[in-house]
Protein backbone atom coordinates (compact mmCIF):
# COMPACT_ATOMS: atom_id res chain seq x y z
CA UNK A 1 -80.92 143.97 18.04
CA UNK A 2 -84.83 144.97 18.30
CA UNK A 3 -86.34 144.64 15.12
CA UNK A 4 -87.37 148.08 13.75
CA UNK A 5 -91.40 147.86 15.27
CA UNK A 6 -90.68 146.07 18.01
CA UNK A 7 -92.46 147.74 20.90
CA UNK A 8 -89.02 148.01 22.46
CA UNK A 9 -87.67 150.05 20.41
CA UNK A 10 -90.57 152.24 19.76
CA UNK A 11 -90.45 153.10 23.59
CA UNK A 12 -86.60 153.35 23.61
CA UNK A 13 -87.47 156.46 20.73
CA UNK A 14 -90.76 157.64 23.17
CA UNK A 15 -88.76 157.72 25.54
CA UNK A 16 -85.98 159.71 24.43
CA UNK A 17 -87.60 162.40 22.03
CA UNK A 18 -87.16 166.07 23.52
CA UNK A 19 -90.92 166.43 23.13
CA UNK A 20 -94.13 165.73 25.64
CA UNK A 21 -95.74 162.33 24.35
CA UNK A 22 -98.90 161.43 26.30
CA UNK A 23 -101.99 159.14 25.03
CA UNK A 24 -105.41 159.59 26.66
CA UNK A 25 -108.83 156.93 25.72
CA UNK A 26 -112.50 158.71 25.37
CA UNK A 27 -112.71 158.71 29.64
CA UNK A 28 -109.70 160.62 29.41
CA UNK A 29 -108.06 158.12 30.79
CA UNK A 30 -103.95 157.87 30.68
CA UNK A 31 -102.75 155.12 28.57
CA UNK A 32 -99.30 156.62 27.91
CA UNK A 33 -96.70 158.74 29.65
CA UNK A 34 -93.15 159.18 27.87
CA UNK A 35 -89.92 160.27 30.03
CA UNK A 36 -90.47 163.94 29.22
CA UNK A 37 -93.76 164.16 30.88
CA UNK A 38 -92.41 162.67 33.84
CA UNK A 39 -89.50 164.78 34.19
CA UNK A 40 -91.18 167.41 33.61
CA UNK A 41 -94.92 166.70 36.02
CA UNK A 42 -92.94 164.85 38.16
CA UNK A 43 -94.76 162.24 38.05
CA UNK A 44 -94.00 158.56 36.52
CA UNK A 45 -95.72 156.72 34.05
CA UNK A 46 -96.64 154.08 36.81
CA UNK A 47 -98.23 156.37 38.67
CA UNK A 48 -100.65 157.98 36.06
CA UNK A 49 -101.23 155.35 33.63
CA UNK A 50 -104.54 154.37 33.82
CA UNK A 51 -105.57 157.03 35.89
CA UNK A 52 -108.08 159.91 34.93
CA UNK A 53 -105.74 162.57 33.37
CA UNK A 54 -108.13 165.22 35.08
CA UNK A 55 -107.52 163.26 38.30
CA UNK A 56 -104.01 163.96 38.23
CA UNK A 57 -104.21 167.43 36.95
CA UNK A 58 -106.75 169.05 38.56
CA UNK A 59 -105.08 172.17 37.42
CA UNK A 60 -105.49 171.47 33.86
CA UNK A 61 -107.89 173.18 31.96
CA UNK A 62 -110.52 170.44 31.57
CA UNK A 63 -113.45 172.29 29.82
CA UNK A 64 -110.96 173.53 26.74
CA UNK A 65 -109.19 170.55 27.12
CA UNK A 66 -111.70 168.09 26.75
CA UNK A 67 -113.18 170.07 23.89
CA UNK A 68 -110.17 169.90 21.79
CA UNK A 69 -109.88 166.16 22.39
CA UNK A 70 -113.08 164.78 21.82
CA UNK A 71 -112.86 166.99 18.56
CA UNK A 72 -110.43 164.72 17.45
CA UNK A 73 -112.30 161.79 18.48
CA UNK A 74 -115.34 163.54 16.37
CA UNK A 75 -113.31 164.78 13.10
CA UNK A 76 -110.98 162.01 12.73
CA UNK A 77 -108.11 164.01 12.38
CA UNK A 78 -105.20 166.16 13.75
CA UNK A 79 -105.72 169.25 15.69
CA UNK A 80 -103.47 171.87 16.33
CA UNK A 81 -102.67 174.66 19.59
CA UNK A 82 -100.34 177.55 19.32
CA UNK A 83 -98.67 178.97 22.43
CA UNK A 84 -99.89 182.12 21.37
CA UNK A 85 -103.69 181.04 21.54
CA UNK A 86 -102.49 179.02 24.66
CA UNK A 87 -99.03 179.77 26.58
CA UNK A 88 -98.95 176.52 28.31
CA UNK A 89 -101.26 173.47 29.07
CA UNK A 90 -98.99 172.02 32.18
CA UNK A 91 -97.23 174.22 34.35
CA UNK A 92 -93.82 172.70 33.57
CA UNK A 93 -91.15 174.87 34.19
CA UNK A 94 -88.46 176.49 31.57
CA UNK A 95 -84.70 176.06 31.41
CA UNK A 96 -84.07 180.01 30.13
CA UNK A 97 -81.75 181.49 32.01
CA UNK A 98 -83.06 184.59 32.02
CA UNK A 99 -86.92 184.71 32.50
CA UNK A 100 -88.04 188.27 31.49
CA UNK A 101 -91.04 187.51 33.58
CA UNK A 102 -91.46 184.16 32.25
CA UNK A 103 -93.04 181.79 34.53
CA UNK A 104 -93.40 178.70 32.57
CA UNK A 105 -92.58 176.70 29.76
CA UNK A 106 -94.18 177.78 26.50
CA UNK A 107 -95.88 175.07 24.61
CA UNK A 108 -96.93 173.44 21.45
CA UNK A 109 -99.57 171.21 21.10
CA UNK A 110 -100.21 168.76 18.53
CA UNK A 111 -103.33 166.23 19.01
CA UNK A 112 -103.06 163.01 16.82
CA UNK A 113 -105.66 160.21 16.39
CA UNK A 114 -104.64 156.86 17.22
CA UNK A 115 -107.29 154.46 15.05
CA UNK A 116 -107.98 151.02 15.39
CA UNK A 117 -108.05 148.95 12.07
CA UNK A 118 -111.61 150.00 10.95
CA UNK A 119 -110.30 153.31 10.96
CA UNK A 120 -112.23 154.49 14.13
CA UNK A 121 -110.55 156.73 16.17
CA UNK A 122 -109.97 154.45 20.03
CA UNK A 123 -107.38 157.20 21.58
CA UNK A 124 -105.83 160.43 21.13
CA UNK A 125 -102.20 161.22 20.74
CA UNK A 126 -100.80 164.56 23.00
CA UNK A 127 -97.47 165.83 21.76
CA UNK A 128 -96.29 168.79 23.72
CA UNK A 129 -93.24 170.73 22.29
CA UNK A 130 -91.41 172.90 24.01
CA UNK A 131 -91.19 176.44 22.30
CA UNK A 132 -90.05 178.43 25.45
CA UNK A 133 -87.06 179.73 23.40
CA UNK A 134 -89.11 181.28 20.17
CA UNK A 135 -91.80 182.42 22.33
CA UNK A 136 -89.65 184.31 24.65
CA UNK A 137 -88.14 185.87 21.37
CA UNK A 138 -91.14 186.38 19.89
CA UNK A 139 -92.86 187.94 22.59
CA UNK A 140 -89.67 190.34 23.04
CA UNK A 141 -89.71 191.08 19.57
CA UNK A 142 -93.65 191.86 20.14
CA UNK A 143 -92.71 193.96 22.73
CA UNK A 144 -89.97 195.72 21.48
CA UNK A 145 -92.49 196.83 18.42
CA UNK A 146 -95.07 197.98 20.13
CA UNK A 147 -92.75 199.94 21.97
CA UNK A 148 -91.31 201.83 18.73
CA UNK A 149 -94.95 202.58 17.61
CA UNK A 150 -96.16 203.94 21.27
CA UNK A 151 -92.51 205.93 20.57
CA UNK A 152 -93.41 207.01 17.74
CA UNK A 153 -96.84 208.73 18.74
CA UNK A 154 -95.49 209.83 21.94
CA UNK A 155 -93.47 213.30 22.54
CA UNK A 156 -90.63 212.10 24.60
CA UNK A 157 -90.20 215.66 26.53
CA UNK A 158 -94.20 215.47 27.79
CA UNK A 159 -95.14 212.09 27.09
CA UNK A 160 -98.36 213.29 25.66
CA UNK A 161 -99.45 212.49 21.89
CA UNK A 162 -97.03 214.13 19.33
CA UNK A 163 -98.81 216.72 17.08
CA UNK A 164 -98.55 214.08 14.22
CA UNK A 165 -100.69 211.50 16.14
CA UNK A 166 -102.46 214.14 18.04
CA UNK A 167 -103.82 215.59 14.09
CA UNK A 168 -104.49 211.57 13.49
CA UNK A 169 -106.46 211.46 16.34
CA UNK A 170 -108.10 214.87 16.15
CA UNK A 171 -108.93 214.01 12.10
CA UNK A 172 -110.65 210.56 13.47
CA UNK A 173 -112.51 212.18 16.39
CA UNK A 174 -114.35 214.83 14.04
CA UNK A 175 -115.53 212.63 11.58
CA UNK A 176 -116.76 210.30 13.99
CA UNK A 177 -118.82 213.02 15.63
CA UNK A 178 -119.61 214.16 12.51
CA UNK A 179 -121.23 210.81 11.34
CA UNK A 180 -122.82 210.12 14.32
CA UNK A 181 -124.28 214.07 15.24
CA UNK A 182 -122.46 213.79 18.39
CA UNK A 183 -120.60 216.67 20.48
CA UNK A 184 -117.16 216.79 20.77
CA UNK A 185 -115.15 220.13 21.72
CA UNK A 186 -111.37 221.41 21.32
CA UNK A 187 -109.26 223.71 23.58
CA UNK A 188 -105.82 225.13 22.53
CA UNK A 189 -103.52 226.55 25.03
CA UNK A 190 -100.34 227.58 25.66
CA UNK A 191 -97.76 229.43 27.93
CA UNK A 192 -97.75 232.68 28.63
CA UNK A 193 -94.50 234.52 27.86
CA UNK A 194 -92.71 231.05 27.76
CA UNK A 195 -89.86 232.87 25.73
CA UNK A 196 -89.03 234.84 29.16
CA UNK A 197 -88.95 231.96 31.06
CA UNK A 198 -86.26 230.37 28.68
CA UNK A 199 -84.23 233.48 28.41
CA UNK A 200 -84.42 234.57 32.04
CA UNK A 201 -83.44 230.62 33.64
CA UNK A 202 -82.65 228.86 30.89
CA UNK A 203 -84.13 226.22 28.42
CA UNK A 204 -83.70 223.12 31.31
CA UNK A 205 -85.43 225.48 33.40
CA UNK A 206 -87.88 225.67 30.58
CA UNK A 207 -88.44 222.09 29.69
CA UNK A 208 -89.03 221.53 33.57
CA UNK A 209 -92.26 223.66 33.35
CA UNK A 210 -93.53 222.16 29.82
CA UNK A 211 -92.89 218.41 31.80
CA UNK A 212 -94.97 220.00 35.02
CA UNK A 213 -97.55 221.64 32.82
CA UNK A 214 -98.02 218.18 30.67
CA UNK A 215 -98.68 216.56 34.27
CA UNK A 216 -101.05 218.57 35.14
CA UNK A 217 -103.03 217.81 32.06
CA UNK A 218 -103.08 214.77 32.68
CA UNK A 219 -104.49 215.50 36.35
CA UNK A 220 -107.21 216.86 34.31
CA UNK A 221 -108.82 214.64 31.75
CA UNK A 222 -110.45 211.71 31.43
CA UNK A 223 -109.58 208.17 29.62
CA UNK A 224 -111.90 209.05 26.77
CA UNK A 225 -109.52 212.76 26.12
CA UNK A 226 -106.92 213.38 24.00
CA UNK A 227 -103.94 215.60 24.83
CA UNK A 228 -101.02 216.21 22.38
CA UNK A 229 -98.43 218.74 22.64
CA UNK A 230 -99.11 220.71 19.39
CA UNK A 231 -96.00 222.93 19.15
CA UNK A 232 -93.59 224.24 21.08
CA UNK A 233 -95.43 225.68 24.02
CA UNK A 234 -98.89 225.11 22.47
CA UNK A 235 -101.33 221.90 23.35
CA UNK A 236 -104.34 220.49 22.11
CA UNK A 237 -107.10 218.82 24.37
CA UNK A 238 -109.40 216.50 22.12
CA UNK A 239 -113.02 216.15 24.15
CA UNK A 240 -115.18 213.60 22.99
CA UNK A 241 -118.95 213.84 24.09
CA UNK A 242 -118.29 217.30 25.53
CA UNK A 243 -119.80 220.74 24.89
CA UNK A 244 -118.41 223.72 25.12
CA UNK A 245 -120.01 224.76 28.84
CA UNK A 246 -117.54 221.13 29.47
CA UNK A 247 -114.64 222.36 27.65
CA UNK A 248 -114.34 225.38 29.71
CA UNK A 249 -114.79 223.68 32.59
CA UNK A 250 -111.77 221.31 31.48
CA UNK A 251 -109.69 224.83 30.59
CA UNK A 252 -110.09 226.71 34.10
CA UNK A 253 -109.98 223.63 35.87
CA UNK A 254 -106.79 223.32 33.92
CA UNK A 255 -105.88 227.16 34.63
CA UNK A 256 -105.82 227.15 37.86
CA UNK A 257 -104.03 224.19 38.52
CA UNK A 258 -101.45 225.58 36.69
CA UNK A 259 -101.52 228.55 38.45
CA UNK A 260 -101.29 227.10 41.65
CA UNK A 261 -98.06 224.73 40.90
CA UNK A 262 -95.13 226.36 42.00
CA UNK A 263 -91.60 225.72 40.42
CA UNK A 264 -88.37 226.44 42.33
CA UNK A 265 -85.63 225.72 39.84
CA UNK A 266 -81.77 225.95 41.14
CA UNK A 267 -83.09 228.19 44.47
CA UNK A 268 -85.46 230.83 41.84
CA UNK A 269 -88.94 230.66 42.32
CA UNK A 270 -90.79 230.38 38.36
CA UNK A 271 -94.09 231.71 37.99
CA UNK A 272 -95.95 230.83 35.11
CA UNK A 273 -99.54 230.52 33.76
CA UNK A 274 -101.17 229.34 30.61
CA UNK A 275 -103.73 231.16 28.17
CA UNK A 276 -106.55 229.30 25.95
CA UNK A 277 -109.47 228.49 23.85
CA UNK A 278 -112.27 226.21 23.42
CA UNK A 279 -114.68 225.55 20.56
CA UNK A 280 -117.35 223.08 20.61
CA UNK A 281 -118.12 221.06 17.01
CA UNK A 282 -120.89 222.62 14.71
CA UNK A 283 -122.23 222.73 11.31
CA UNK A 284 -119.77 225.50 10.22
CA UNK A 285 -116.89 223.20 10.38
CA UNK A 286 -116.00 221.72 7.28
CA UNK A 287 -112.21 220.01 8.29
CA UNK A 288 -110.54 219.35 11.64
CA UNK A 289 -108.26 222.17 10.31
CA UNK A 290 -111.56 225.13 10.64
CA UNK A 291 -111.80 223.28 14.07
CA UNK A 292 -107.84 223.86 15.02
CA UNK A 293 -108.32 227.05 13.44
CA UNK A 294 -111.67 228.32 15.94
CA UNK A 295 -109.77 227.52 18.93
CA UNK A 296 -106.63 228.92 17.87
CA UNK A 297 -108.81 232.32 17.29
CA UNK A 298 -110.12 232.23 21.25
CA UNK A 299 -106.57 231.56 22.52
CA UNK A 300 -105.41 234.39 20.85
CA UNK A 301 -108.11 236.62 22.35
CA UNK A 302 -107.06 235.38 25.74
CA UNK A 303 -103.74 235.79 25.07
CA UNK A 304 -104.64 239.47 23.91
CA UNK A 305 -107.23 240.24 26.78
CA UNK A 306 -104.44 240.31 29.53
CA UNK A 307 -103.44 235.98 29.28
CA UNK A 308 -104.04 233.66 32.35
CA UNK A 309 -107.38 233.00 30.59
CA UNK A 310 -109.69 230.92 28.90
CA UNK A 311 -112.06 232.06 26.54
CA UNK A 312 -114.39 230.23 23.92
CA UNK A 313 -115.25 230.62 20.40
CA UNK A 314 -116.64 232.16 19.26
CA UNK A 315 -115.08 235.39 21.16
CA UNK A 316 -116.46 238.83 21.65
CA UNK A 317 -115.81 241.37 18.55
């Protein structure tokens, strides 16, 4: 039997470990290559040891790489590389089943010095684990979370901001602009006689139009805008940098799009048409709320000056 250090032995366990070994010297040359890396690359120890690891890799990442292994050459001690900093250093492939997109295997690394007796570091010791399995739940587990929170500021009939993160977002925009004197403008709106619509075709009929008319906004704004459905039939259009000759640009732009959508639900033709206001930020404002509140007060005189109309704050007494 092989006595406990033998070098025998020490390669039978090398050999045999489920994880990546691979030693390197300060040319980056390869001085060992256990049985994982050469299932895994494809390529056997013979072949690479002794070779420029670069060489044989070309596809490695050599700046980064290098970096992290002379650093352990420098500090005289272990170094550590997360496959969420890093995915993968080889392009080895993964034994999941199902990939969910996954294209390779998901990797550990783990850099040990290898010192001579003076206690000078002479190589560097690669040990590559393979984390495939808690990455891939991980990252689903990532994903799954940021898909509750973008669910929970979304409306899930419009797929525009919910009024709760909407307010958030409205709250953040006017102190912003308030700390940094710069413009930023608000329009309400909201369907006309939206009640009719849902008691003459019906509320499917009804939730058609509110998913058309949320498209449309979008059609309209820019990255930098804000749109939440606010209530029922009512939405709010947050514009950042805008004034209010902007904002009513945004609002009949808006309009007539609207206007010009038809709807044929179950063979009926639906007309329909929206009504708001706009009010540009000024000194007068003292909450988000007296903002919300200014163009709530020009919707209403649209919606009392015959509807299918914009109008801006403040309005005509």
């Amino acid at each position: 039997m092989s006595e406990p250090d033998s070098p025998e032995l020490l390669r039978f366990i090398i050999d045999r470990i489920s994880v990546g070994l691979f030693i390197v010297d300060s040319e980056m040359n390869v001085v060992l290559w256990n049985r994982f890396m050469e299932i895994n690359s494809q390529v056997t120890s013979d072949q690479i040891v002794g070779k420029n690891l670069f060489d044989a890799f070309p596809i490695l990442p050599r700046r980064w790489l290098e970096k992290k292994i002379k650093s352990v050459f420098m500090i005289k001690g272990f170094s550590f590389v997360s496959w969420e900093q890093r995915p993968h250093l080889f392009e080895f492939p993964h034994n999941r089943p199902i990939t969910g997109g996954l294209e390779f295997m998901y990797q550990d690394l783990v850099l040990m010095p290898v010192k001579d007796e003076s206690g000078e570091v002479e190589k560097v010791c690669i040990a590559l684990h393979d984390v495939t399995d808690a990455g891939y739940y991980q990252s689903e587990l990532t994903r799954a979370n940021d898909e509750l929170e973008k669910l929970s500021r979304i409306d899930g009939l419009t797929q525009l901001a919910n009024r709760r993160h909407w307010e958030d977002r409205l709250s953040e925009e006017f102190s912003r602009s308030q700390r940094y004197d710069e413009t930023l403008s608000l329009i309400l709106f909201d369907l006309d006689k939206f009640k009719n619509i849902n008691d003459t075709y019906g509320h499917v009929a009804g939730d058609t139009i509110l998913k058309i008319v949320s498209s449309n906004v979008k059609d309209v704004l820019r990255e930098s805008d804000v749109a939440g459905r606010y209530g029922g039939e009512e939405f709010g259009i947050i514009l950042p940098n805008t004034g209010i000759d902007g904002a009513m640009v945004v609002g009949e732009k808006l309009r007539t799009l609207v206007e010009e959508t038809k709807v044929v639900f179950e063979g009926a033709d639906i007309p329909f048409a929206i009504s708001g206001g706009a009010v540009e930020l000024n000194g007068s404002h003292k909450s988000y709320e007296d903002f919300i509140s200014n163009a709530d007060e020009a919707l209403y005189y649209s919606k009392e000056n015959g509807r299918n109309q914009f109008n801006s704050f403040p309005v005509p007494t």
